[in-house]
Protein backbone atom coordinates (compact mmCIF):
# COMPACT_ATOMS: atom_id res chain seq x y z
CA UNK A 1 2.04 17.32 -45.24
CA UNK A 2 5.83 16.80 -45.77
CA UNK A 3 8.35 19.48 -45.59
CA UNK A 4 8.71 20.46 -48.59
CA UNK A 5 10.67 23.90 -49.58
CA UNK A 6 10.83 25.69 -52.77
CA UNK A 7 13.30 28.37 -53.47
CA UNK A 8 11.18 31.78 -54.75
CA UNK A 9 13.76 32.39 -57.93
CA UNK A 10 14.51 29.08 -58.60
CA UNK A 11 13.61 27.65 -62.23
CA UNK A 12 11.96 24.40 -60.81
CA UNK A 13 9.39 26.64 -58.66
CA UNK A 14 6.99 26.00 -60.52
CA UNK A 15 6.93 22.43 -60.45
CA UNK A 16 7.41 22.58 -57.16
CA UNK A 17 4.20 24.49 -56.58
CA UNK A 18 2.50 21.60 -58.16
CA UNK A 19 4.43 18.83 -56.49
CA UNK A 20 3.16 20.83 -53.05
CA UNK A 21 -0.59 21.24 -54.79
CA UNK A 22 -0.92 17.61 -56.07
CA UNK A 23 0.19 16.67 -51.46
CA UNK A 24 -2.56 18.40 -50.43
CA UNK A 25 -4.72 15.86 -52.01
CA UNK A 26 -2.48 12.50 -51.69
CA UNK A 27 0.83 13.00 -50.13
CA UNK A 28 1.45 11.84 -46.37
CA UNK A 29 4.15 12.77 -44.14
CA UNK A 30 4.22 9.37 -42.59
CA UNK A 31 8.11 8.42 -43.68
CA UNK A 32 9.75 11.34 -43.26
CA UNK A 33 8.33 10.93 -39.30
CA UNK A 34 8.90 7.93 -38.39
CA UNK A 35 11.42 7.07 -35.78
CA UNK A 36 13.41 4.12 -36.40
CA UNK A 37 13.77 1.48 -33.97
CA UNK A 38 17.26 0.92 -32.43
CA UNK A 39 18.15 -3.07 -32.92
CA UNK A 40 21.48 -4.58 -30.72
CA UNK A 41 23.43 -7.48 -30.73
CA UNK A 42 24.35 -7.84 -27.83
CA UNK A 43 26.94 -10.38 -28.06
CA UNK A 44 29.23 -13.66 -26.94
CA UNK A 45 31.41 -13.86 -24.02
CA UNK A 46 34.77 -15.09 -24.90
CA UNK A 47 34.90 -18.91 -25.12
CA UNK A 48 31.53 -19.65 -25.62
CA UNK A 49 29.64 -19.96 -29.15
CA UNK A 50 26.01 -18.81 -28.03
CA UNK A 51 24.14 -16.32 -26.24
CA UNK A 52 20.36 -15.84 -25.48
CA UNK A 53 18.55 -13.51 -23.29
CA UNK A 54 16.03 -14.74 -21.21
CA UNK A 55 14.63 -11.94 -18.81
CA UNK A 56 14.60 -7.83 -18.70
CA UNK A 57 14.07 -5.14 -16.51
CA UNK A 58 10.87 -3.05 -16.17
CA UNK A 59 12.53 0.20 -17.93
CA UNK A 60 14.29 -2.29 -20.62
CA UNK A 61 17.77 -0.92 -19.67
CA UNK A 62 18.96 -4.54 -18.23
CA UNK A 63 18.79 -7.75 -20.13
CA UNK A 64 19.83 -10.94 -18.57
CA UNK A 65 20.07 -14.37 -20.41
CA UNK A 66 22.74 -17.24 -20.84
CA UNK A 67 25.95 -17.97 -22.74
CA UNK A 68 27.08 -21.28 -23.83
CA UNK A 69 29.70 -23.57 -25.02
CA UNK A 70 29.06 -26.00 -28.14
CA UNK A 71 29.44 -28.13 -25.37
CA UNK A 72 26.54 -27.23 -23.63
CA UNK A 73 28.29 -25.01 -20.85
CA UNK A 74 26.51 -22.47 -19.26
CA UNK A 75 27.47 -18.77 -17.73
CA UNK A 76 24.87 -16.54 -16.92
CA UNK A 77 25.00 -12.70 -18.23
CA UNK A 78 23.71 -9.45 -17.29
CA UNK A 79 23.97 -6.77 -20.49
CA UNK A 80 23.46 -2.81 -20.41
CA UNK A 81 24.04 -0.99 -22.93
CA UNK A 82 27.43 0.63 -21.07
CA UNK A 83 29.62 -1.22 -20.51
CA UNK A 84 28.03 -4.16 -22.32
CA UNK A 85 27.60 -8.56 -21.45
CA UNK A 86 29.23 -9.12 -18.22
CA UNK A 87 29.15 -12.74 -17.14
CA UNK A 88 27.69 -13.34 -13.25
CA UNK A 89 29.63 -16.27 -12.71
CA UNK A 90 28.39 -19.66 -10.54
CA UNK A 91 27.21 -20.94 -7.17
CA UNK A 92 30.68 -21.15 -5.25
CA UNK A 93 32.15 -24.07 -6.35
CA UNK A 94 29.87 -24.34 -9.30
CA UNK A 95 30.93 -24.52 -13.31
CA UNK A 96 27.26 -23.96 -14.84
CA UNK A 97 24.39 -21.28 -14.61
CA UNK A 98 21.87 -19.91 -16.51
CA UNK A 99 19.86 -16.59 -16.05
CA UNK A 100 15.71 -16.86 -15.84
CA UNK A 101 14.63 -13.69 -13.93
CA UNK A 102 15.47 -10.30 -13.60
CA UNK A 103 13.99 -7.25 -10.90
CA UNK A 104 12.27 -4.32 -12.02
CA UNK A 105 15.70 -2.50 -12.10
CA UNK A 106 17.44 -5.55 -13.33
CA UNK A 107 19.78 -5.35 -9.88
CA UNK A 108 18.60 -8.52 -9.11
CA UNK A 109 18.99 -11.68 -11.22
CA UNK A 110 17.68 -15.33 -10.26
CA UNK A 111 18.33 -18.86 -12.22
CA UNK A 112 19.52 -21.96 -11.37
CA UNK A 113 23.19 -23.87 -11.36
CA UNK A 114 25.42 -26.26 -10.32
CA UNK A 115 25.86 -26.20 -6.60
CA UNK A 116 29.61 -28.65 -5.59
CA UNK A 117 30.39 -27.67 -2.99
CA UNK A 118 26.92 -27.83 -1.29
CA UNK A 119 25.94 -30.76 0.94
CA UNK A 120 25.51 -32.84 -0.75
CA UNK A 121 26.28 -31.59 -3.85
CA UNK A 122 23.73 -30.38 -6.53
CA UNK A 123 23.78 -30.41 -10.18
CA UNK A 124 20.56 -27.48 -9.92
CA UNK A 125 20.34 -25.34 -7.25
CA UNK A 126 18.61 -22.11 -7.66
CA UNK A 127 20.01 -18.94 -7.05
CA UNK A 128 19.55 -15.22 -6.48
CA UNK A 129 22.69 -12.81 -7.50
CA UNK A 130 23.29 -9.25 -7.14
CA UNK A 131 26.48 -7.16 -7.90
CA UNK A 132 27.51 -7.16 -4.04
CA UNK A 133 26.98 -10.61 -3.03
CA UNK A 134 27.46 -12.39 -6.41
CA UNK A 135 25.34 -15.94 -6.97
CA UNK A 136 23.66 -16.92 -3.80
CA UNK A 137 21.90 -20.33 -3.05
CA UNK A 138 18.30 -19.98 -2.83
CA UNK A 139 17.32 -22.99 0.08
CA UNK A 140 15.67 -26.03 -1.24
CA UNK A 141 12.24 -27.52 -0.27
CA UNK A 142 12.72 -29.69 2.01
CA UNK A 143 13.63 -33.33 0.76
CA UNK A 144 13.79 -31.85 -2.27
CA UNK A 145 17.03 -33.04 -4.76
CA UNK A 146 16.76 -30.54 -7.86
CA UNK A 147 15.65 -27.17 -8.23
CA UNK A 148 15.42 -24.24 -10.21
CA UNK A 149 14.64 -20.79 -10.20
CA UNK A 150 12.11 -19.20 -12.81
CA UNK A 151 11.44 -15.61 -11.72
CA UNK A 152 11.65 -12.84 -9.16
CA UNK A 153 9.13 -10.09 -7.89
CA UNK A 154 9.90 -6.91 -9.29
CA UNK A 155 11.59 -5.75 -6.18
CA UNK A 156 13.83 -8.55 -6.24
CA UNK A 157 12.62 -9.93 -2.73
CA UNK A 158 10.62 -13.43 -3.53
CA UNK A 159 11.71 -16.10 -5.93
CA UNK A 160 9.71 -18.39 -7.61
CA UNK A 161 10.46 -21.86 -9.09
CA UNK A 162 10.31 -25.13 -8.75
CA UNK A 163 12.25 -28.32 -6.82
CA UNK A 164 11.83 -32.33 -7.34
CA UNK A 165 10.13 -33.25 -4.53
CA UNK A 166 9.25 -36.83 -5.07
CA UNK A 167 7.64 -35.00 -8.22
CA UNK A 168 7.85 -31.73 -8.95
CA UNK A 169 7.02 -28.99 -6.88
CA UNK A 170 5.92 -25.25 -6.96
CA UNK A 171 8.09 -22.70 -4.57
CA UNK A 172 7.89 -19.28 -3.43
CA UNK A 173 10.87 -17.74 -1.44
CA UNK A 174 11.43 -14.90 0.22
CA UNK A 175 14.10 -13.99 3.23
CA UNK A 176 11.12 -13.94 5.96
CA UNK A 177 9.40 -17.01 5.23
CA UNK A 178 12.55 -19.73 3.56
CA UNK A 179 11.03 -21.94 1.07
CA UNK A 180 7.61 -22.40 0.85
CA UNK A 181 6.06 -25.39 -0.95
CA UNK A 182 2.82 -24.01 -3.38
CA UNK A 183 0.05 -26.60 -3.98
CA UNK A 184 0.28 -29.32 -5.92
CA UNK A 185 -2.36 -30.91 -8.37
CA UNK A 186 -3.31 -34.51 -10.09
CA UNK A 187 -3.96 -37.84 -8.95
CA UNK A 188 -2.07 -40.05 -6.65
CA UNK A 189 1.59 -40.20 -6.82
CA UNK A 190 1.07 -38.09 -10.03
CA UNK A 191 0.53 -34.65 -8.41
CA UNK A 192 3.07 -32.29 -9.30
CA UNK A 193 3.09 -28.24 -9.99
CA UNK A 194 5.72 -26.03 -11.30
CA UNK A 195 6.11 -22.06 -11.43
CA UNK A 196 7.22 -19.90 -14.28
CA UNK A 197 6.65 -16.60 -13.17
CA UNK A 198 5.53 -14.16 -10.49
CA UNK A 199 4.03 -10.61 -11.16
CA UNK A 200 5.55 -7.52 -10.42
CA UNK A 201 4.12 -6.28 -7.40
CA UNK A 202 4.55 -10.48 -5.73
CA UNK A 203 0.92 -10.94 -5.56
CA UNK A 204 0.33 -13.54 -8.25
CA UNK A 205 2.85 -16.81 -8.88
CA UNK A 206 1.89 -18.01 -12.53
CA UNK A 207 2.66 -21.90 -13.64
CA UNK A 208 1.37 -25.55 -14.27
CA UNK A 209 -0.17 -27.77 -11.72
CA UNK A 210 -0.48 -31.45 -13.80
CA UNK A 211 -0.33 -30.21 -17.11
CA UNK A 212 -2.39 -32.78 -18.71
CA UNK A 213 -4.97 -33.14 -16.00
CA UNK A 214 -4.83 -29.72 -14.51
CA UNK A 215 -3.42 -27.41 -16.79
CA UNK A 216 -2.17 -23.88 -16.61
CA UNK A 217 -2.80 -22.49 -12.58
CA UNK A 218 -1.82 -19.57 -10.89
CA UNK A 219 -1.31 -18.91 -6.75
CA UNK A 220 -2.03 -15.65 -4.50
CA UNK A 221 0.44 -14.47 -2.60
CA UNK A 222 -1.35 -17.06 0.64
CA UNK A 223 -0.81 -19.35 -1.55
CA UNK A 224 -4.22 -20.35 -2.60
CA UNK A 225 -4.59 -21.44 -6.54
CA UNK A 226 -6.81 -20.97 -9.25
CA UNK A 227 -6.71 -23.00 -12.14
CA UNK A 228 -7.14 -21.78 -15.45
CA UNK A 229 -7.34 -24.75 -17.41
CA UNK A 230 -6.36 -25.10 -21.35
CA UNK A 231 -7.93 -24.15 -24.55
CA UNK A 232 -10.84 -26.92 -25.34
CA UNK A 233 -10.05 -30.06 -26.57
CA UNK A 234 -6.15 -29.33 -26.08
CA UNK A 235 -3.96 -32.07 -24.33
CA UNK A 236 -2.51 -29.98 -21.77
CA UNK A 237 -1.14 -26.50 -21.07
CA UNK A 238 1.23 -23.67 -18.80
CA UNK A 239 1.12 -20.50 -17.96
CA UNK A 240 4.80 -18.58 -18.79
CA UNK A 241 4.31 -15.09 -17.74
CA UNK A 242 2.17 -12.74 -15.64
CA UNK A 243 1.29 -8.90 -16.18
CA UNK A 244 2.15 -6.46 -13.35
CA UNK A 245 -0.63 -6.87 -11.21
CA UNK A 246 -1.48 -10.08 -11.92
CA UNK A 247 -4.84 -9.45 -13.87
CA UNK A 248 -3.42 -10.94 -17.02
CA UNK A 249 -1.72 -14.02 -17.48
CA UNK A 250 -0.10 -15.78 -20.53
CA UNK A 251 0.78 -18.80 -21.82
CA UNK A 252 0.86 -22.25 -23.77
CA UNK A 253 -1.79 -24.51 -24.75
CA UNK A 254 -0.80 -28.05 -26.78
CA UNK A 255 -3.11 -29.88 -28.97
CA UNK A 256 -3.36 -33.35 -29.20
CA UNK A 257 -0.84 -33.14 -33.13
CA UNK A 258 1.69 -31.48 -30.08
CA UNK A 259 0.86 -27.77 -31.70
CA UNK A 260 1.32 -24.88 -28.87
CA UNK A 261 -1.04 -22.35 -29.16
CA UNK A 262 -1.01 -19.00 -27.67
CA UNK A 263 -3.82 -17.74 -24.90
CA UNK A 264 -4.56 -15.02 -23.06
CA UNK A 265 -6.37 -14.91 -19.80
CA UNK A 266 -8.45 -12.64 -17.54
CA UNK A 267 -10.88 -13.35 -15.28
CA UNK A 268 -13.80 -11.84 -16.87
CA UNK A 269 -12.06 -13.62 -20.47
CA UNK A 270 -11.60 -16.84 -18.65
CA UNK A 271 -8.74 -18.43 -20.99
CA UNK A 272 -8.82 -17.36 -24.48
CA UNK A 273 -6.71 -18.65 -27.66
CA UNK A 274 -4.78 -15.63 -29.65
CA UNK A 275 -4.71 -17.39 -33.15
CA UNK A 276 -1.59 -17.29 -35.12
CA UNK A 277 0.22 -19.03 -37.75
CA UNK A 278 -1.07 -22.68 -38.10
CA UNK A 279 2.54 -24.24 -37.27
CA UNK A 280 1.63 -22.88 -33.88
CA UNK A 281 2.52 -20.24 -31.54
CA UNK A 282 4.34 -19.81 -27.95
CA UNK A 283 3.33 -16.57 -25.49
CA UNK A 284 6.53 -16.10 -23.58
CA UNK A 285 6.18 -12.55 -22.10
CA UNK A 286 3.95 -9.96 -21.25
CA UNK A 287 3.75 -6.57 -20.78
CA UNK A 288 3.24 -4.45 -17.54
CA UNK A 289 -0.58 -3.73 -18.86
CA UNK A 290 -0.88 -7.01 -20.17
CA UNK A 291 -1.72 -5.74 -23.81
CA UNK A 292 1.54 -6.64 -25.57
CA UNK A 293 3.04 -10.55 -25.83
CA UNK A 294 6.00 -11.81 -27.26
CA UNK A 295 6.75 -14.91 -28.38
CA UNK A 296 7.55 -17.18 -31.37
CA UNK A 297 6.10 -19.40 -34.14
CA UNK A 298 8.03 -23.20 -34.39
CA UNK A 299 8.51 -22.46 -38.22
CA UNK A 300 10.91 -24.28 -40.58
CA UNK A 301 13.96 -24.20 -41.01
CA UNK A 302 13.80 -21.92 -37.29
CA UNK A 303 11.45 -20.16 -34.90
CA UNK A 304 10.49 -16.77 -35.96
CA UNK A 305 10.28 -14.03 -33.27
CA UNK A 306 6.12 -12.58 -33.02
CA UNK A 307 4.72 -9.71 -30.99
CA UNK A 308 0.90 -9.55 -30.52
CA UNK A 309 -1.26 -7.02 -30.08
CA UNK A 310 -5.19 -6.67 -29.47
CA UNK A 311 -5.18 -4.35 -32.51
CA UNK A 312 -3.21 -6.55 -35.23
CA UNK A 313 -2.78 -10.39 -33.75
CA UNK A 314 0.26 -12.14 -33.97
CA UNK A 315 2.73 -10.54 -36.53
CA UNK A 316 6.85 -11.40 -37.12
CA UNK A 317 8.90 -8.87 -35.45
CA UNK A 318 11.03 -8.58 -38.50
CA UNK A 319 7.90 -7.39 -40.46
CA UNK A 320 6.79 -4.77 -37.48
CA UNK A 321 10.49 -3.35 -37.64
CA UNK A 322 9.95 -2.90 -41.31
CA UNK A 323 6.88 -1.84 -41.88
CA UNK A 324 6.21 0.00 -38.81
CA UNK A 325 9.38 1.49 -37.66
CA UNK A 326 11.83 1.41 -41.40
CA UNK A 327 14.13 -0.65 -39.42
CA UNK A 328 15.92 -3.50 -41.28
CA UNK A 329 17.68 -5.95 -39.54
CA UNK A 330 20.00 -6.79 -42.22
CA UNK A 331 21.39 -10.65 -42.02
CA UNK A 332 19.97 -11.42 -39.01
CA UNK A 333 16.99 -14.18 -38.75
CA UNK A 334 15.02 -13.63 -35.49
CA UNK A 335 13.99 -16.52 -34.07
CA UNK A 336 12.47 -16.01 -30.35
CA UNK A 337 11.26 -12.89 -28.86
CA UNK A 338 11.70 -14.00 -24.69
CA UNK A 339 11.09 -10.34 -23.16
CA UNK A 340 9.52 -7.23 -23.08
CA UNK A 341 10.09 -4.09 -20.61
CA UNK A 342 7.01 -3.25 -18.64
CA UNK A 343 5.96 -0.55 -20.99
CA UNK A 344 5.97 -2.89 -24.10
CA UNK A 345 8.30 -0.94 -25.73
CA UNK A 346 11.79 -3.05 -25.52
CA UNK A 347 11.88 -6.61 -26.56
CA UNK A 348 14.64 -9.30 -26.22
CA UNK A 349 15.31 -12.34 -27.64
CA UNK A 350 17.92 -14.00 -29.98
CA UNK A 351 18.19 -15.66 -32.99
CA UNK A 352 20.72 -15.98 -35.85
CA UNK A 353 23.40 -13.28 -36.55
CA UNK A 354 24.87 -12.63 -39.69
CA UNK A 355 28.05 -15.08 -38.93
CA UNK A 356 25.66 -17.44 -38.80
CA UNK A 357 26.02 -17.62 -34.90
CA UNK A 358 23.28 -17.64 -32.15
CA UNK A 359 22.92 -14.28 -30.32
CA UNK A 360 21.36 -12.70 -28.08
CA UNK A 361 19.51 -9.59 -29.27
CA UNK A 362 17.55 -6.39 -27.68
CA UNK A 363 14.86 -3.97 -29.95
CA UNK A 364 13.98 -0.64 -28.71
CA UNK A 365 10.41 0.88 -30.26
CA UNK A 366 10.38 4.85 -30.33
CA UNK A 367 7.63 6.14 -28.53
């Protein structure tokens, strides 16, 4: 019942009496408890036009993502909320990065950069950066010419990615073992794999062996795979993120007409489509239990930002800030949710702010 007080000698007690008879039989409470949600642009770095976040940290306190020039160059970022985006600069020598990874504390960041001053130089190199020793080059497979990082272990110690290695080629680095090449799967000269992800706790790499013929895959921590295939009848697919022990996986499965669709796996599930909008939809991140995605919908005239849950499907963001949570997001159009903290509770993403600008953006959910 809401909190509704009457004043004894007031002249409109009576109708308040009724007002507080007629809730007892129809009135909620609902808005006058609901929390909002607290939305935040985060912001441009000076001289560039753009800025979209790309990773976050378990407890949704660090966001990490890119900045960019009209054009097209890059400066990776790290954002808190005190004292704001801070850019985390290049390989030495380099004039481009961009940020794809964060650790569960979001004191380690990992992406991928220009590399000049390496031997012989690189236009991608992947990297691992923290506050003390700044953007550090991760080693390359061997014979390798390009690579990229795509995501760290939650303590920050093994990076995942992938190099061109003839074709491309899963990795998984750590400081014990160097680079260490993940299988590869196809036919031929057309075998190839990539990683996009590792779970918290290291023990499950998530990614694409041939994505037509092979499809989404993930590899244990010894490195053997499982593949998880596509949705049936779909021309190929990847897996994008991972939940914190590995028992859940997202990710990307393309129709023939080049629509993504959504899916969830498990292994008792095996790999199953989350439905969605008929223009499609893309599962980018996943929660810590593995029951929260985010993603977006390829929409016209721009992507609009989703969350799913088992309870409600796919749904806009915008809508579950304004119907769930009273929060408007005046003048902004959301166009990719990339992120969410482990507890599902703090999403980031960017889309278009009200200058009409591409930004970088972080949503907190009240408890």
């Amino acid at each position: 019942m809401p909190n509704v007080r009457c004043l004894a000698k007031s002249p409109r007690a009576g109708a308040c009496a009724i007002a507080i008879a007629a809730c007892l039989f129809g009135c909620s409470d609902n808005s006058t408890n609901i929390a909002p949600a607290a939305f935040t642009g985060l912001g441009i770095l000076p001289g560039y036009s753009s800025s979209r976040a790309t990773a976050i940290s378990a407890d949704g306190n660090v966001v990490a993502g890119t900045v960019a020039t009209t054009s097209g160059n890059r400066q990776a970022f790290r954002w808190t909320a005190v004292p704001g985006m801070a850019g985390i600069g290049f390989l030495p020598g380099g004039t481009t990065s961009a940020a794809t990874g964060a650790s569960a504390d979001g004191a380690v960041i990992v992406g991928d950069g220009d590399a000049i001053n390496g031997a012989p130089p690189l236009s991608s190199a992947a990297f691992r950066w923290t506050a003390e020793t700044g953007a550090q080059h991760v080693p390359d497979l061997r014979a390798s010419q390009l690579c990229v990082a795509a995501g760290v272990s939650g303590d920050g110690t093994i990076v995942v990615g992938t190099c061109l290695q003839n074709a491309n080629t899963a990795f998984r680095w750590s400081a014990a073992t160097g680079p260490v090449a993940l299988s590869r799967f196809g036919s031929g000269s057309g075998q190839q794999s990539a990683a996009t992800a590792i779970s918290a706790d290291g023990s499950v790499i998530a990614g694409v062996g041939h994505p037509v013929l092979t499809g989404a895959v993930t590899w244990a921590a010894d490195g053997s795979a499982t593949v998880l295939g596509k949705l049936p009848g779909d021309a190929e697919a990847t897996a994008t993120a991972v939940s914190r022990d590995g028992s859940v996986v997202v990710g990307v499965s393309t129709s023939n007409a080049g629509i993504p669709r959504g899916f969830r796996w498990t292994l008792a599930s095996g790999v199953i489509e989350l439905g969605g909008p008929a223009s499609g939809t893309v599962a980018a991140s996943v929660s810590g239990d593995g029951n929260t995605i985010v993603g977006w919908s390829p929409e016209a005239p721009g992507d609009v930002a989703l969350i799913w849950d088992a309870g409600h499907g796919w749904r806009t963001l915008a809508t579950v800030l304004a119907s769930d949570y009273q929060t408007q997001v005046t003048g902004w159009s959301l166009h990719r949710a990339t992120a969410i903290s482990d507890d599902g509770r703090t999403i980031a993403g960017h889309g278009t702010n009200p200058l009409g600008q591409t930004e970088a953006w972080v949503v907190k959910l009240p408890h």
